[in-house]
C-alpha atoms as a PDB file:
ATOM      1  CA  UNK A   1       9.006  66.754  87.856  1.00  0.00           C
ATOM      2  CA  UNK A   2       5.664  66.065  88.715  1.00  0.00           C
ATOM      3  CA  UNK A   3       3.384  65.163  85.061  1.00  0.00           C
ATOM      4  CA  UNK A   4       0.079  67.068  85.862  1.00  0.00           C
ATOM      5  CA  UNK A   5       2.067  70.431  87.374  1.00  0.00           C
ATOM      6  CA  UNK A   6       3.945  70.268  83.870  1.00  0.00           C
ATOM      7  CA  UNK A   7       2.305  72.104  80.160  1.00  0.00           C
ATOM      8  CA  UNK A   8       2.360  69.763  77.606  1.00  0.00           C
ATOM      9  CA  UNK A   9       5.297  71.600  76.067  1.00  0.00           C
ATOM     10  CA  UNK A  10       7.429  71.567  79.310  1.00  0.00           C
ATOM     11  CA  UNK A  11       6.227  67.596  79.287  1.00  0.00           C
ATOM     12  CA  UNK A  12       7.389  66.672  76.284  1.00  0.00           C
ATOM     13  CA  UNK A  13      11.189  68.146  76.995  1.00  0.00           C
ATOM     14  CA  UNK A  14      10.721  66.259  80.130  1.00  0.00           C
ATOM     15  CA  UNK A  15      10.106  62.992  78.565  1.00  0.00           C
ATOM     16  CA  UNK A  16      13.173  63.548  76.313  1.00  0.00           C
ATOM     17  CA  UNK A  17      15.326  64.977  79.247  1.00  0.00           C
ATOM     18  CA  UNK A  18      14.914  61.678  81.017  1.00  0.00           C
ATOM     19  CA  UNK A  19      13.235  58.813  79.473  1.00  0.00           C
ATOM     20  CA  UNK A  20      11.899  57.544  82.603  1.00  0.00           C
ATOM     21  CA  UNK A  21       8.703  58.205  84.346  1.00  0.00           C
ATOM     22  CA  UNK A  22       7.988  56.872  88.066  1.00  0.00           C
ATOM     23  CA  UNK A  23       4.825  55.230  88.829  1.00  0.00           C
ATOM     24  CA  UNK A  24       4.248  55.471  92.488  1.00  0.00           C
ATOM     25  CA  UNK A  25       1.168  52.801  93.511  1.00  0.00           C
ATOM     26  CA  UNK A  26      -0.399  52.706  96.817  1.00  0.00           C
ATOM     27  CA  UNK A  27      -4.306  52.494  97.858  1.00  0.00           C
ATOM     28  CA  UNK A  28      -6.774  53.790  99.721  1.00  0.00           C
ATOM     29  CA  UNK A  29      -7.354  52.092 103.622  1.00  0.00           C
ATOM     30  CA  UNK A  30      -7.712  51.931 106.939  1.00  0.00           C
ATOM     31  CA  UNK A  31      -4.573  52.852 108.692  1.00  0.00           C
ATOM     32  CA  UNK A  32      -5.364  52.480 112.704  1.00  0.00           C
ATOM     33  CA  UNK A  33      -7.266  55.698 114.045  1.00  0.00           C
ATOM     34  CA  UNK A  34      -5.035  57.820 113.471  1.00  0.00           C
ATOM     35  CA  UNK A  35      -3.579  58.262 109.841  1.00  0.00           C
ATOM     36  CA  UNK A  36      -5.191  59.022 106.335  1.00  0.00           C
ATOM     37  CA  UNK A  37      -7.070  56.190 104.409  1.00  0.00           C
ATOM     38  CA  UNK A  38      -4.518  57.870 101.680  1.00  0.00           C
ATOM     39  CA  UNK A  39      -1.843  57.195 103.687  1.00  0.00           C
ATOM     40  CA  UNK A  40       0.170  54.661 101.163  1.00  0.00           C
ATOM     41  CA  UNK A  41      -0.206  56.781  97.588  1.00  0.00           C
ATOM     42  CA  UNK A  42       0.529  59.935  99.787  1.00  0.00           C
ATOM     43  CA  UNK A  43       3.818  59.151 101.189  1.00  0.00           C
ATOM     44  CA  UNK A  44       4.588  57.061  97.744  1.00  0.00           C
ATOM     45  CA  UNK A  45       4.066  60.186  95.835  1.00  0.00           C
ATOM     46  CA  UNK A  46       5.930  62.482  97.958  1.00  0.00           C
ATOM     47  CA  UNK A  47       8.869  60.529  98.442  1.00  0.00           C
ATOM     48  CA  UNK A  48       9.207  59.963  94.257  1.00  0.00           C
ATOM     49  CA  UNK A  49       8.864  63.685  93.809  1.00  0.00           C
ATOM     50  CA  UNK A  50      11.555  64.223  96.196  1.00  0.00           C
ATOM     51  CA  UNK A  51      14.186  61.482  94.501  1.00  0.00           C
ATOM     52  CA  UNK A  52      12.589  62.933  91.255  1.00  0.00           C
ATOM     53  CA  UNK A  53      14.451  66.521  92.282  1.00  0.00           C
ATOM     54  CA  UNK A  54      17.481  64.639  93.358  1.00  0.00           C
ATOM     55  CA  UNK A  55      17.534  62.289  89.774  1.00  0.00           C
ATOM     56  CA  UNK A  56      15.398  64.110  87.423  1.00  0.00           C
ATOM     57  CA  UNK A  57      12.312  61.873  86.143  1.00  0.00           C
ATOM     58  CA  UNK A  58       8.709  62.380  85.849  1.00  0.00           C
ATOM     59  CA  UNK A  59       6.425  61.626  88.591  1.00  0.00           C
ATOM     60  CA  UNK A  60       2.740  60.048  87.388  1.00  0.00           C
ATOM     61  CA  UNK A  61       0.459  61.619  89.628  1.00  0.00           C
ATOM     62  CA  UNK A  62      -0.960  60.139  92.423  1.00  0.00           C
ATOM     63  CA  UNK A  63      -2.405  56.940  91.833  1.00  0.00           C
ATOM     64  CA  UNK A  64      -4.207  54.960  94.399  1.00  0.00           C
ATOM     65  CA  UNK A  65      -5.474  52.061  92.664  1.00  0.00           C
ATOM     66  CA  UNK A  66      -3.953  48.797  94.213  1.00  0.00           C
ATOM     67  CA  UNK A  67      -4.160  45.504  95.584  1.00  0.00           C
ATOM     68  CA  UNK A  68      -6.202  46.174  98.999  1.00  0.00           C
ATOM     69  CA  UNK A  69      -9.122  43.333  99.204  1.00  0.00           C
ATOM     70  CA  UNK A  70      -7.994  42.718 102.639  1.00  0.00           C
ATOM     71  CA  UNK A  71      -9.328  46.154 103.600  1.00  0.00           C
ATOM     72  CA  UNK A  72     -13.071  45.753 101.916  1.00  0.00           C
ATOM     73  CA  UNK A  73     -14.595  45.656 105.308  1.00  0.00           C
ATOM     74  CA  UNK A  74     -13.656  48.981 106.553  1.00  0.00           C
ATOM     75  CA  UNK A  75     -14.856  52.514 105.672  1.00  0.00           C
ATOM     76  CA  UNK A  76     -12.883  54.056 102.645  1.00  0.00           C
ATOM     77  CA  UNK A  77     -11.471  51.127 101.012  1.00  0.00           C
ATOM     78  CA  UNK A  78     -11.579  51.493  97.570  1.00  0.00           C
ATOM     79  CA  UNK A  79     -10.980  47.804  95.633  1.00  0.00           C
ATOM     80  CA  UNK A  80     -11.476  47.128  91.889  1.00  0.00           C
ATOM     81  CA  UNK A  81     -12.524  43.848  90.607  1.00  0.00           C
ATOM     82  CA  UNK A  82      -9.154  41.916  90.798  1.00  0.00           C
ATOM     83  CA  UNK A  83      -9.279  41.480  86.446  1.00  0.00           C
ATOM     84  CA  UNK A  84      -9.936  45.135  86.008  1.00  0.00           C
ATOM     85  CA  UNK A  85      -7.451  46.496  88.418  1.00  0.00           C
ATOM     86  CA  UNK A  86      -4.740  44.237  85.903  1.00  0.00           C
ATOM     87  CA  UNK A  87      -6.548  45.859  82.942  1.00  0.00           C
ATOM     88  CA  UNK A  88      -5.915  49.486  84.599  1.00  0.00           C
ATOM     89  CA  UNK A  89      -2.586  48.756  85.910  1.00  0.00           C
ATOM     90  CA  UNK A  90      -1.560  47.745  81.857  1.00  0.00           C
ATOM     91  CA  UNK A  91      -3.695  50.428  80.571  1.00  0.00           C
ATOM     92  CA  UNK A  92      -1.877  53.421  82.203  1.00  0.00           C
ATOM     93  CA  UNK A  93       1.861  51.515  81.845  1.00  0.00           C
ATOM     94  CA  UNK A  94       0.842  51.584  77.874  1.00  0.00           C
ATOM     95  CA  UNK A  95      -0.707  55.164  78.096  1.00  0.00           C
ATOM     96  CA  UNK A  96       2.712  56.371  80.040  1.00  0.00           C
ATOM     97  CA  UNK A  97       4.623  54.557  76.695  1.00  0.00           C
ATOM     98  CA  UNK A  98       2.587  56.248  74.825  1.00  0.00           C
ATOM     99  CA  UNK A  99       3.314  59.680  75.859  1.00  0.00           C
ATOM    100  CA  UNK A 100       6.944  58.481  74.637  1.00  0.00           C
ATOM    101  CA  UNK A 101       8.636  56.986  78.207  1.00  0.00           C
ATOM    102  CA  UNK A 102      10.787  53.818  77.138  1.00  0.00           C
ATOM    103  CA  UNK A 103      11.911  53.094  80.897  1.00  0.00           C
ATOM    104  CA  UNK A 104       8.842  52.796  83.518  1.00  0.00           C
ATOM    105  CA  UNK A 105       9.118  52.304  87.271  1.00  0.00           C
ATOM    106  CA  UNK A 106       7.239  50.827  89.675  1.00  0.00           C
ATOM    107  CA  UNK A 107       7.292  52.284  93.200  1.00  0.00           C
ATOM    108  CA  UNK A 108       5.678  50.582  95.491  1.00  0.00           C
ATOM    109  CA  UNK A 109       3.732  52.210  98.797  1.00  0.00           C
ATOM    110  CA  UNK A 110       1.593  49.498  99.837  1.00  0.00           C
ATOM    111  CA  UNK A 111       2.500  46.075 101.369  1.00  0.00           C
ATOM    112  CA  UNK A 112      -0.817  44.592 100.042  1.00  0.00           C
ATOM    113  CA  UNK A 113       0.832  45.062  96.381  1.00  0.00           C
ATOM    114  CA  UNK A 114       3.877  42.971  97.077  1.00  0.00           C
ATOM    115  CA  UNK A 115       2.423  39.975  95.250  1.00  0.00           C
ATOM    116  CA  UNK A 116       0.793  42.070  92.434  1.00  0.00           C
ATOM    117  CA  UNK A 117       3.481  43.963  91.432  1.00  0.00           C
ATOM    118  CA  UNK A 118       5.813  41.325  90.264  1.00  0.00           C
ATOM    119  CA  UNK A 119       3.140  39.604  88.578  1.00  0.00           C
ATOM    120  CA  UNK A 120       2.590  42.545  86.718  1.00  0.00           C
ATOM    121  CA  UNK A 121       5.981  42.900  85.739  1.00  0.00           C
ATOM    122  CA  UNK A 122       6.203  39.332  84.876  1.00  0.00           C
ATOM    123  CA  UNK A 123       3.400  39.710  82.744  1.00  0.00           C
ATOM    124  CA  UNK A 124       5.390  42.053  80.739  1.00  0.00           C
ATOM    125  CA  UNK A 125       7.178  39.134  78.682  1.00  0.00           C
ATOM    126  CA  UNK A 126       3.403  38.599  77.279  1.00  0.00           C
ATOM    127  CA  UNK A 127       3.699  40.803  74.539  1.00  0.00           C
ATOM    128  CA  UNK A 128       6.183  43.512  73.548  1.00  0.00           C
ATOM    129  CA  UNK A 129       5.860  46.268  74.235  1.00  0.00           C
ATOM    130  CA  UNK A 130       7.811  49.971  73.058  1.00  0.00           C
ATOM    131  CA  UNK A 131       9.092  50.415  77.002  1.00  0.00           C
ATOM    132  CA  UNK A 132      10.502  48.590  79.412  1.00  0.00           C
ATOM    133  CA  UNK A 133       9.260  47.952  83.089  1.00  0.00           C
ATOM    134  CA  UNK A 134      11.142  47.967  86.444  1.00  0.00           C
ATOM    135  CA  UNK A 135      10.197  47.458  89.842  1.00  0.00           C
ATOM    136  CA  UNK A 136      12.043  49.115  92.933  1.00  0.00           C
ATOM    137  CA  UNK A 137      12.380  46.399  95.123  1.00  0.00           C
ATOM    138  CA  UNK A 138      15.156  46.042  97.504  1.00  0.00           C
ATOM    139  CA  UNK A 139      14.372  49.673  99.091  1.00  0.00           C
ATOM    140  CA  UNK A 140      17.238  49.410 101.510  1.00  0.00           C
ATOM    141  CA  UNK A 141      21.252  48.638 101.039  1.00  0.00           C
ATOM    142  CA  UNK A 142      22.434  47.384 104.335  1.00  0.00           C
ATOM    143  CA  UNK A 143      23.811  50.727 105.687  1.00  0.00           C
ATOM    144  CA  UNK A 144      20.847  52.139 104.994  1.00  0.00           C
ATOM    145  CA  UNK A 145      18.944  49.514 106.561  1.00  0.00           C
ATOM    146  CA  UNK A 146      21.256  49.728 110.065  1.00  0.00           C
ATOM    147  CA  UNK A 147      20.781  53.338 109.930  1.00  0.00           C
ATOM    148  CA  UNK A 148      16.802  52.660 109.400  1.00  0.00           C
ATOM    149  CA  UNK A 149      16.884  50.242 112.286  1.00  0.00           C
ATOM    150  CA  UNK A 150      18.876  52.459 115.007  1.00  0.00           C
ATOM    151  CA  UNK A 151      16.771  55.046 113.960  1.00  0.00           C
ATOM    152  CA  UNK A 152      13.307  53.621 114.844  1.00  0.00           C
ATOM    153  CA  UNK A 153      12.771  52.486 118.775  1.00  0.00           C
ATOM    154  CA  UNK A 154       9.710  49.703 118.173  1.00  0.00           C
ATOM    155  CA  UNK A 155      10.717  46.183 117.009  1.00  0.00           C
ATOM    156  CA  UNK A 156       7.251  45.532 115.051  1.00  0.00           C
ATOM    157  CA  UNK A 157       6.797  47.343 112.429  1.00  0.00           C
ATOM    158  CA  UNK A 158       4.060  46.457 109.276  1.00  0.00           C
ATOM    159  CA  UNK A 159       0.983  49.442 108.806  1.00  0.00           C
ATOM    160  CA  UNK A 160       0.048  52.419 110.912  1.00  0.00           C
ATOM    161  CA  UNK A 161       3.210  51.833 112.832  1.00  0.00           C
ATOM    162  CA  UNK A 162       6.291  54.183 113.884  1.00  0.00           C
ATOM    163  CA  UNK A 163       8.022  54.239 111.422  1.00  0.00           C
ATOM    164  CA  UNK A 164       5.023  54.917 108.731  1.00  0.00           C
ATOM    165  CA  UNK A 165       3.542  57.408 111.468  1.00  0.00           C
ATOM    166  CA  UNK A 166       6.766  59.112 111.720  1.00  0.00           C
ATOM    167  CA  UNK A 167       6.775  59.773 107.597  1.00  0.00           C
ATOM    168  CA  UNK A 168       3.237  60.850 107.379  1.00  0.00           C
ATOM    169  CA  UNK A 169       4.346  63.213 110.232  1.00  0.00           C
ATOM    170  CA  UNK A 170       7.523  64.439 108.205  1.00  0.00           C
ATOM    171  CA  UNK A 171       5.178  64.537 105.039  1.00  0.00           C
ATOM    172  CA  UNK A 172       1.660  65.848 105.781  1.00  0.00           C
ATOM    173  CA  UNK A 173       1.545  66.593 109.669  1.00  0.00           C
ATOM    174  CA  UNK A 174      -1.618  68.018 109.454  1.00  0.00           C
ATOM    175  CA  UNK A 175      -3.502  65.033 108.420  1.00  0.00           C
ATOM    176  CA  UNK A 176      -1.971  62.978 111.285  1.00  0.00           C
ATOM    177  CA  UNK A 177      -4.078  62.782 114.783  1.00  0.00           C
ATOM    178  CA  UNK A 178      -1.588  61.374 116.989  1.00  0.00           C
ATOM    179  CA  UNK A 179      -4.418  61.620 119.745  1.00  0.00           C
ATOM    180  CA  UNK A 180      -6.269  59.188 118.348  1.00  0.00           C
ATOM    181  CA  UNK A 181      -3.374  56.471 118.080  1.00  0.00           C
ATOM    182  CA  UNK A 182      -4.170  52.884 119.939  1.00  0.00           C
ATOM    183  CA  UNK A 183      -2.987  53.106 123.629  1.00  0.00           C
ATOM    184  CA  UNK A 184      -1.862  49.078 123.003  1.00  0.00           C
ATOM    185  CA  UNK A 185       0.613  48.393 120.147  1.00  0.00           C
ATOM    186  CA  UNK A 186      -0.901  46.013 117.270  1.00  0.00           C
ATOM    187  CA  UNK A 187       0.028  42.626 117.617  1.00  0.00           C
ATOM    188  CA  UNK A 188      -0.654  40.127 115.727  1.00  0.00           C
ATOM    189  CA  UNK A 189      -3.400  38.013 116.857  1.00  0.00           C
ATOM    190  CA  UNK A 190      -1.546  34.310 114.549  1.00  0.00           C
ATOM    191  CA  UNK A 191      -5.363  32.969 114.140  1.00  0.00           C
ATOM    192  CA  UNK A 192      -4.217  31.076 111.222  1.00  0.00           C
ATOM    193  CA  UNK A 193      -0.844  30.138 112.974  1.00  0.00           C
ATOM    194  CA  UNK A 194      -1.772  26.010 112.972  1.00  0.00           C
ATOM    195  CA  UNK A 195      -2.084  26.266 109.238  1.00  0.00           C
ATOM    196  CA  UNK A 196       1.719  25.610 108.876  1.00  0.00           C
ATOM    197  CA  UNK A 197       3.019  26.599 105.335  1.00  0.00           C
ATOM    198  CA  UNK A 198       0.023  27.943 104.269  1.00  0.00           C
ATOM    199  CA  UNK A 199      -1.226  31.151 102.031  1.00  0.00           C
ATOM    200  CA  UNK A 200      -4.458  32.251 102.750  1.00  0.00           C
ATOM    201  CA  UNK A 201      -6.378  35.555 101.500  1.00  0.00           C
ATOM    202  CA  UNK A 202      -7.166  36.480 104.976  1.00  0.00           C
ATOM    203  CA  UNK A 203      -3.861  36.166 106.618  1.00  0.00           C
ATOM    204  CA  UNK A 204      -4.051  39.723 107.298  1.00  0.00           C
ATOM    205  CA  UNK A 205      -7.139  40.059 108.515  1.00  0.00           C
ATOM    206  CA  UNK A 206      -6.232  37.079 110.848  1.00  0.00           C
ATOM    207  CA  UNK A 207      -3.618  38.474 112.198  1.00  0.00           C
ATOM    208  CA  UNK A 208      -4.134  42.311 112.334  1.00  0.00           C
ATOM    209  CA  UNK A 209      -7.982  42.753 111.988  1.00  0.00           C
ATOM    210  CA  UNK A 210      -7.938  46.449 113.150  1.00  0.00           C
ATOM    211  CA  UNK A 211      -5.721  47.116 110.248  1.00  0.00           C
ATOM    212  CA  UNK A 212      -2.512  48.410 113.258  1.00  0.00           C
ATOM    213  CA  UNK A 213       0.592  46.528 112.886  1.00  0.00           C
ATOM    214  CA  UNK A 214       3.063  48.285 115.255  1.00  0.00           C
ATOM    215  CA  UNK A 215       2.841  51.050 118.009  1.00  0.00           C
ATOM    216  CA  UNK A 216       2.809  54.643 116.888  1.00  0.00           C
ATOM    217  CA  UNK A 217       3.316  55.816 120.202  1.00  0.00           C
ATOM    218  CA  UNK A 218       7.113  57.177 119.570  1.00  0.00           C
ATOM    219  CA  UNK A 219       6.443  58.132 116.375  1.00  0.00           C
ATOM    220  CA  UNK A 220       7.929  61.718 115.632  1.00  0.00           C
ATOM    221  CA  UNK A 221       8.342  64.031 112.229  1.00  0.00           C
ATOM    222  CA  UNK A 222      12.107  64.068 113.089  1.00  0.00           C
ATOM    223  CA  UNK A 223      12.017  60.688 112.696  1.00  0.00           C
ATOM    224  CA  UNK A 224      10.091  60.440 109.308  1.00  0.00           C
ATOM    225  CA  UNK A 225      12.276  63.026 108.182  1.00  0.00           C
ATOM    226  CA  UNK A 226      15.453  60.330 108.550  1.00  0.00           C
ATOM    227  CA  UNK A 227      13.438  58.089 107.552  1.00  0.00           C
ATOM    228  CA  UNK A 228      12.320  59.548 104.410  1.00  0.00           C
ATOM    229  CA  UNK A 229      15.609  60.624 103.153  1.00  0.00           C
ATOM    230  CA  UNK A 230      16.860  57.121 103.272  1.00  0.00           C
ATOM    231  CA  UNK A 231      14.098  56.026 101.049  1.00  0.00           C
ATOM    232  CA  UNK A 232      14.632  59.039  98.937  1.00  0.00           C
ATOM    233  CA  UNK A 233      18.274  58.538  98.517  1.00  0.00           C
ATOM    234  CA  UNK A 234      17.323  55.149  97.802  1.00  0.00           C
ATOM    235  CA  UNK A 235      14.931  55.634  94.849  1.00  0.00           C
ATOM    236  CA  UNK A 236      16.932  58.262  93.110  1.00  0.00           C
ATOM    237  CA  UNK A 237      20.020  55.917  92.753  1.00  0.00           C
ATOM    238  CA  UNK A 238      18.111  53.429  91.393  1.00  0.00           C
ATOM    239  CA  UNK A 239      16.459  56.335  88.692  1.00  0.00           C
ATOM    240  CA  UNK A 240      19.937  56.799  87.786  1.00  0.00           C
ATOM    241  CA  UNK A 241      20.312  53.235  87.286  1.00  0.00           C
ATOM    242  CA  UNK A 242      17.458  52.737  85.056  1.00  0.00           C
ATOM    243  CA  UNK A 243      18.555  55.313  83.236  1.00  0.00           C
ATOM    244  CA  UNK A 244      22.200  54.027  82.188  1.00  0.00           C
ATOM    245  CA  UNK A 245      20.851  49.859  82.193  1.00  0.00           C
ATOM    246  CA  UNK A 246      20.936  48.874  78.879  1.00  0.00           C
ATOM    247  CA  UNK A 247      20.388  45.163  79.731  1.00  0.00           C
ATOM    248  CA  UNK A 248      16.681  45.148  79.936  1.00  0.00           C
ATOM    249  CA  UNK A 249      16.259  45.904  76.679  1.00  0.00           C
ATOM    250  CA  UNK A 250      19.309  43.823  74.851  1.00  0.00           C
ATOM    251  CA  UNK A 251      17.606  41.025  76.824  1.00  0.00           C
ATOM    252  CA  UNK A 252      13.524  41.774  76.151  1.00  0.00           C
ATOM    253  CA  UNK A 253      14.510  42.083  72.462  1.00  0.00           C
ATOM    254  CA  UNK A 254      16.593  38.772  72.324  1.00  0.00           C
ATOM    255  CA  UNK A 255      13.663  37.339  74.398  1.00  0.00           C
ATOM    256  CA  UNK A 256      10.842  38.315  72.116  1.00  0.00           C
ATOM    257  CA  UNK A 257      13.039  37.875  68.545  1.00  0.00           C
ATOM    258  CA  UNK A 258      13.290  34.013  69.715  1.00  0.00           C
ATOM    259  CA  UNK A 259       9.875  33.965  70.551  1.00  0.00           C
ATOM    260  CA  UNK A 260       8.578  35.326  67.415  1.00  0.00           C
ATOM    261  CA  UNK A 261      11.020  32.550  65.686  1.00  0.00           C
ATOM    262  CA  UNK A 262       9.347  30.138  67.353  1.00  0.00           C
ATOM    263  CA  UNK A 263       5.553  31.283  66.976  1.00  0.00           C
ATOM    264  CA  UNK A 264       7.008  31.461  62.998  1.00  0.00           C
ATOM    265  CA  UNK A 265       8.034  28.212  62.243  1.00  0.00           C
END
């Protein structure tokens, strides 16, 4: 069920029909020449509607507000000032409780969000709150990631590459221009590669400055379509797994009585 296609009656049944709402995050950004700056919350949203039919929850609507610095020097990016973007990221999680969710998850579309994410669910032990967050992390089981691997025919994947070309094909072909993808795959450049063990901002950048990490070339709907249902399948188990975990909340509640006993004494 997808929130804004619902009335508010039909929404409220929802939220009592199944507790959990699914938060699909991407951006907007460059993806090579030949996909949608939209490309991330597009395919995030699609593929949470589509576990969403399979394990009924509510889908937020597209949201496209991310981590995505990396990107600033392209047409289209859209950033937010890094404290901000935490301050919206909280503000809608709180708004979503509000509406009466007590299970929230985070589905992730963008790479650049892989270290904001579980900050932001870290963060949630900061104060209590009426819901509880999870983050969808381990996308694949290993059958599904063998199937995921004999399925593809490139051995670099990473943004703008077969296997994300072949989803936006299976998704929204007509905002694909396969014409217009780079006749050399996207390597990465390693400009940072003498910095051993280090963690730079612009390790992207360094290493994939024309924002193609990959080679589209053999990308194909059929593809995406495989692709997609593995991620799909994916997601809804884990729905259903939210829904019956009772653990998160036994623990948050221990975790926050103890702290209050402490802030108390």
């Amino acid at each position: 069920m997808q929130w804004e296609a619902l009335t508010s009656a039909d929404f409220a049944a929802a939220v009592q029909q199944t507790g959990v709402c699914v938060l699909p995050i991407g951006v907007l950004e460059r993806h090579s020449e030949h996909l949608p700056l939209g490309t991330d919350f597009l395919n995030a949203h699609r593929i949470a509607c589509l576990a969403a039919e399979k394990e009924p929850a509510v889908v937020f609507p597209p949201f496209y507000f991310g981590q995505v610095y990396e990107a600033r020097c392209f047409p289209g990016a859209l950033t937010l000032r890094p404290t901000l973007l935490l301050e919206l990221l909280q503000a809608v999680l709180d708004e979503i409780g509000r509406n009466g969710f007590r299970k929230i998850i985070l589905f992730n579309g963008h790479g650049g969000n892989a270290h904001l994410l579980p900050f932001l669910a870290q963060s949630s032990l900061w104060e209590e709150k009426p819901y509880h967050l999870y983050l969808f992390q381990d996308v694949l089981n290993e059958e599904r990631e063998k199937t995921w691997q004999a399925t593809v025919e490139t051995p670099l994947h990473g943004h703008a590459c077969e296997c994300e070309t072949s989803i936006t094909l299976a998704n929204f072909p007509e905002l694909v221009r396969m014409e217009r993808v780079p006749p050399q795959p996207g390597e990465p450049r390693r400009r940072m590669s003498h910095l051993k063990g280090n963690y730079s901002g612009i390790w992207w950048y360094a290493d994939y400055p024309e924002h193609y990490a990959g080679d589209a070339r053999s990308a194909s709907a059929e593809k995406g379509r495989a692709l997609r249902q593995l991620l799909v399948d994916s997601l809804a188990e884990f729905i259903a797994a939210v829904k019956a975990d009772q653990a998160v909340e036994t623990l948050e509640k221990e975790f926050f009585s103890r702290e209050r006993a402490l802030r108390e004494k």
